[in-house]
C-alpha atoms as a PDB file:
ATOM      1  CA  UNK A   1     114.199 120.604  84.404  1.00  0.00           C
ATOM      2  CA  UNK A   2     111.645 123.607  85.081  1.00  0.00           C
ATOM      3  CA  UNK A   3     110.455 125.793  87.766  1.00  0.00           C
ATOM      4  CA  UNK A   4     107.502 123.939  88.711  1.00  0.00           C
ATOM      5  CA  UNK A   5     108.859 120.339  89.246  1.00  0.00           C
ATOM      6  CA  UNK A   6     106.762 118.603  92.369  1.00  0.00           C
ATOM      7  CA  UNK A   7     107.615 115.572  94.086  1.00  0.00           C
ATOM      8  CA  UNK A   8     105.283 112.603  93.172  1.00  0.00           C
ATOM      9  CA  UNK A   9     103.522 111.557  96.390  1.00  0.00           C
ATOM     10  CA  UNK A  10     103.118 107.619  97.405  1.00  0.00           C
ATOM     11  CA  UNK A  11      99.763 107.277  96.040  1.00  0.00           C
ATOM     12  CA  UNK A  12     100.504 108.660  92.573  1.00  0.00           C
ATOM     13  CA  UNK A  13     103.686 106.910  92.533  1.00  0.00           C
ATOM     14  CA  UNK A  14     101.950 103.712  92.982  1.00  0.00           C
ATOM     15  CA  UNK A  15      99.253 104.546  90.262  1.00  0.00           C
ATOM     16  CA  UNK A  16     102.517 105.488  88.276  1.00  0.00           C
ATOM     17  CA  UNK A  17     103.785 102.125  88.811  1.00  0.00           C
ATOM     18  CA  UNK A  18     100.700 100.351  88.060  1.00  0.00           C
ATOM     19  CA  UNK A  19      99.781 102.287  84.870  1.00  0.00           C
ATOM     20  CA  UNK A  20     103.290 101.198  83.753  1.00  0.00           C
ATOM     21  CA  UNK A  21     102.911  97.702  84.450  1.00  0.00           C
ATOM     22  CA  UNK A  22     106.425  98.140  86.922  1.00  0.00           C
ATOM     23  CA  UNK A  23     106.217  96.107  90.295  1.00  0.00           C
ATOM     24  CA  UNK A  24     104.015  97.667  92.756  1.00  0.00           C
ATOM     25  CA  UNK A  25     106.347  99.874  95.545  1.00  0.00           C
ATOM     26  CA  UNK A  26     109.144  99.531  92.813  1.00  0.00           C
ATOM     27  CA  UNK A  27     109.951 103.145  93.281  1.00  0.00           C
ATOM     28  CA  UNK A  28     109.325 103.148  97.044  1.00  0.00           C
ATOM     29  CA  UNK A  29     112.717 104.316  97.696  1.00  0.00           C
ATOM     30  CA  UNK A  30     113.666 106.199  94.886  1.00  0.00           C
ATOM     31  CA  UNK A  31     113.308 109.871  94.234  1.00  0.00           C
ATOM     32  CA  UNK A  32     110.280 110.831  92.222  1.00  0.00           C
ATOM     33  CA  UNK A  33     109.518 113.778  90.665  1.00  0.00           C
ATOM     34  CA  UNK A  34     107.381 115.404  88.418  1.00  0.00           C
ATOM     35  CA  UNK A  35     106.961 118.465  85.964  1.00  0.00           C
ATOM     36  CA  UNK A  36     104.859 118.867  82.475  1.00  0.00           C
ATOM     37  CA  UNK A  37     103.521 115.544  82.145  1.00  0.00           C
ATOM     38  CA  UNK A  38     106.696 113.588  82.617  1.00  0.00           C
ATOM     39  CA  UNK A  39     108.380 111.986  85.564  1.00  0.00           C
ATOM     40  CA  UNK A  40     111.697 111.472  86.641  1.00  0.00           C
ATOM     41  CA  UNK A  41     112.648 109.073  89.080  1.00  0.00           C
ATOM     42  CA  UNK A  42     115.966 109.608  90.089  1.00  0.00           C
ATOM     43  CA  UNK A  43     117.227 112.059  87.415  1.00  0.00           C
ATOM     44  CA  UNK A  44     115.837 109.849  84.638  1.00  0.00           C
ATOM     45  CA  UNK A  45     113.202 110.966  82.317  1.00  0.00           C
ATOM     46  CA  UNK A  46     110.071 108.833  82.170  1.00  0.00           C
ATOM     47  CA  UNK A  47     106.827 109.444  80.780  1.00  0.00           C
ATOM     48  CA  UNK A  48     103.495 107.715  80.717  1.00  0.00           C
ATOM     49  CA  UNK A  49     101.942 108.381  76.978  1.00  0.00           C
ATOM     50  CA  UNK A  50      98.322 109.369  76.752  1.00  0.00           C
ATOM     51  CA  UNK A  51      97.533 106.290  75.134  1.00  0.00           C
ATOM     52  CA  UNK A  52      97.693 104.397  78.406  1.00  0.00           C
ATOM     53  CA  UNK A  53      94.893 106.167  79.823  1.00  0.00           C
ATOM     54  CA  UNK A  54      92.463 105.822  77.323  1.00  0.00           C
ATOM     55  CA  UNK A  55      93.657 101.890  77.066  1.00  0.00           C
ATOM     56  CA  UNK A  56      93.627 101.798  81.250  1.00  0.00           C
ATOM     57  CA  UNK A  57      91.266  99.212  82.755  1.00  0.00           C
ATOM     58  CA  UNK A  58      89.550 101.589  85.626  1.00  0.00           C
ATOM     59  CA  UNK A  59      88.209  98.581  87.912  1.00  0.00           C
ATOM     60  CA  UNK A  60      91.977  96.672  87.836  1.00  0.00           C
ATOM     61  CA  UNK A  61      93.996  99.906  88.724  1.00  0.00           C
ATOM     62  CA  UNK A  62      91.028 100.647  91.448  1.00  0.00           C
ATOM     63  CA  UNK A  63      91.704  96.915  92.600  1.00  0.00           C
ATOM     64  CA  UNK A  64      95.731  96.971  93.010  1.00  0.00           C
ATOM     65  CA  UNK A  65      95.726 100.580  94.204  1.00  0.00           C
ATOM     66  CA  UNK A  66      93.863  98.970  97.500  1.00  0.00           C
ATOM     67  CA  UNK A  67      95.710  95.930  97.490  1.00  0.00           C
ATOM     68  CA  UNK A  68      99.008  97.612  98.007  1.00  0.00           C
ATOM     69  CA  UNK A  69      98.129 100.611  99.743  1.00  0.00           C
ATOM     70  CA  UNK A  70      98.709  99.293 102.895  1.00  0.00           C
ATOM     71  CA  UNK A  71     102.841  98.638 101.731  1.00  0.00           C
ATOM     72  CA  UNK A  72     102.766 102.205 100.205  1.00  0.00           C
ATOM     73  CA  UNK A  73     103.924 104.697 102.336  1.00  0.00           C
ATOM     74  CA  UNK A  74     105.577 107.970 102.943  1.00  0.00           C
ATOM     75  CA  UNK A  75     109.022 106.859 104.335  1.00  0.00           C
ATOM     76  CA  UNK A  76     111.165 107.737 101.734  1.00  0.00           C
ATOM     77  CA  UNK A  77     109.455 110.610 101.242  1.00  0.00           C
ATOM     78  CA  UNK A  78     109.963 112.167 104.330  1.00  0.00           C
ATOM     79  CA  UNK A  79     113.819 111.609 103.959  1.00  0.00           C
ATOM     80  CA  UNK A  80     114.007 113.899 100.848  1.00  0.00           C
END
């Protein structure tokens, strides 16, 4: 890993989630961090490649980033 790793908060988890097409709150409970453009939830490596942004739909992230918002939360988090 690196020196500046930083934990992924709920809200960029979800967007995380969402950009990736994974379940919404599929991470919830898992440990999320991230560090030079690539995540890793749980030890493993993920990343999200640049061509998902400039493919991502704007107005359907915006839409389920409010409709599970309310399920998101900082729980897990917390218990790190």
């Amino acid at each position: 890993m690196a020196s500046d790793i930083r934990p992924v908060f709920p809200e960029e988890r979800l967007l995380f989630e969402i950009l990736l097409n994974c379940k919404p709150n599929e991470y919830i409970e898992k440990s999320v961090w991230a560090v030079n453009g690539r995540y890793y939830i749980d030890g493993k490596s993920v990343s999200l490649p640049n061509s998902l942004y400039k493919t991502a739909d704007a107005d359907n992230i915006a839409k389920k980033l409010e409709e599970y918002k309310a399920d998101n939360n900082y729980v897990f988090l917390i218990k790190l």
